[in-house]
Protein backbone atom coordinates (compact mmCIF):
# COMPACT_ATOMS: atom_id res chain seq x y z
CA UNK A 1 -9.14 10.05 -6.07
CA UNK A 2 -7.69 6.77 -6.26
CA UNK A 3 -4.23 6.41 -6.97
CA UNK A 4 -2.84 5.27 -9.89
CA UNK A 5 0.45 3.54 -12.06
CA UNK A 6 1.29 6.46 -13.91
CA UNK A 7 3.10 4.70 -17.04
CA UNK A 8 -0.46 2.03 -17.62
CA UNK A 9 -3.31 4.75 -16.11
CA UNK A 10 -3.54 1.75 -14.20
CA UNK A 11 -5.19 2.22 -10.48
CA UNK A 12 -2.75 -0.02 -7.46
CA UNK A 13 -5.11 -2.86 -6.73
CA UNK A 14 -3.54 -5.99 -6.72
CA UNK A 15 -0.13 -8.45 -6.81
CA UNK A 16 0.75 -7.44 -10.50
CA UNK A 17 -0.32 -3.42 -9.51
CA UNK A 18 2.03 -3.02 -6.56
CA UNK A 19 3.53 0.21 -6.29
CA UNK A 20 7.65 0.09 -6.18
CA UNK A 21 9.56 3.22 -5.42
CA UNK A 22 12.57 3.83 -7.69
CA UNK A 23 15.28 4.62 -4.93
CA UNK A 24 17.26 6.73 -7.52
CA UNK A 25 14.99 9.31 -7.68
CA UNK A 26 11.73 8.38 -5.20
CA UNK A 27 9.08 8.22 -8.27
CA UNK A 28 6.45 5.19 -7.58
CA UNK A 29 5.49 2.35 -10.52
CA UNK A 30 3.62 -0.43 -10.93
CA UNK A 31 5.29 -4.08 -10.19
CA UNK A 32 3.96 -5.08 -13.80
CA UNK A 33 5.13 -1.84 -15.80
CA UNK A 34 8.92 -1.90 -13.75
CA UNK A 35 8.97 -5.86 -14.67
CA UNK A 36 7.90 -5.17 -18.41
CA UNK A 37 10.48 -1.78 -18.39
CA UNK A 38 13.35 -3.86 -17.36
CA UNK A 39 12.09 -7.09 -20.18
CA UNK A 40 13.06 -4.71 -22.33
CA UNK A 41 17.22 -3.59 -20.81
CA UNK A 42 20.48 -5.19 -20.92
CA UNK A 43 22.00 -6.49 -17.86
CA UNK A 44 25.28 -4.95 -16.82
CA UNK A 45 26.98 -6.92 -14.34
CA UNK A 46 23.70 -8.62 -13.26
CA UNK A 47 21.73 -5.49 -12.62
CA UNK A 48 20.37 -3.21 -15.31
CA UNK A 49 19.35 0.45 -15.76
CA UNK A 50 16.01 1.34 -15.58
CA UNK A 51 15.06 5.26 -16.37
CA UNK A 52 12.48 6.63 -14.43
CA UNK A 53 9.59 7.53 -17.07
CA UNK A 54 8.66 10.61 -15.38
CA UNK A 55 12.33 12.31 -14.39
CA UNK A 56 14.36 9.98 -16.54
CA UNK A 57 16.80 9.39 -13.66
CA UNK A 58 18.35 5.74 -13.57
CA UNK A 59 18.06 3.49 -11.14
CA UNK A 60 20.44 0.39 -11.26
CA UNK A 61 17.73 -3.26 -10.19
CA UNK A 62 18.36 -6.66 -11.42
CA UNK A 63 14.51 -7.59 -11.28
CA UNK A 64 11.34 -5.52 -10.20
CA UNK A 65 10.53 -7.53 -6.91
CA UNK A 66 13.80 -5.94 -5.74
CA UNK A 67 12.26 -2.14 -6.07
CA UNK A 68 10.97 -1.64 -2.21
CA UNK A 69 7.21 -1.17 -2.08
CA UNK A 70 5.70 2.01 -1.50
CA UNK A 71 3.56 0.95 1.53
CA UNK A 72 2.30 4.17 2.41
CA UNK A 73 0.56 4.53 -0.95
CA UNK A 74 -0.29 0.79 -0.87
CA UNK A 75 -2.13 1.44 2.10
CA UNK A 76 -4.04 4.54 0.52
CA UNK A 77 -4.93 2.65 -2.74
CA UNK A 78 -6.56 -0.17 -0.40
CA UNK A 79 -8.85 3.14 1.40
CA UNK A 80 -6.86 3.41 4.70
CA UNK A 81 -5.56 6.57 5.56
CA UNK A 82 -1.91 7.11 6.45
C-alpha cells in the first residue's frame, strides 16, 4: 500500500506531495495541503496556528517549508524500505 496525504487522498510522490510532520502532535501532511491550510490562518506574531486535521492539536509555523519532512515515510513512498 502506498502511502498517502490524508487531507487530499493524495499518494507522496513529488515536490508539492512532501510529507511534513506537525511537531505538535507527530501527524504527517502533504507540503501542498499544510501550505493551502495555513493560506487560509491569521498570523500571530509572524507564525500562525495550524490544527492538525486528524487530532485537531495546534501547531504554531509561519510557512509550510518550515514543518520538518517526514523522511522515513518519504523514503517508503519512493519503494525503499526503512
Amino acid at each position: 500500500m502506498e502511502p498517502y496525504d490524508e487531507p487530499s487522498q493524495a499518494p507522496y510522490d513529488g515536490p508539492s506531495r512532501v510529507p511534513r510532520m506537525l511537531p505538535g502532535c507527530g501527524h504527517t501532511l502533504c507540503g501542498a495541503c499544510c501550505k493551502d491550510m495555513l493560506r487560509k490562518l491569521p498570523a500571530r506574531g509572524g507564525a500562525k496556528r495550524l490544527k492538525c486535521p486528524v487530532c485537531r492539536k495546534p501547531t504554531k509555523v509561519a510557512r509550510a517549508k518550515d514543518l520538518p519532512k517526514n523522511f522515513a515515510l518519504l523514503e517508503v513512498a519512493r519503494g525503499r524500505t526503512v
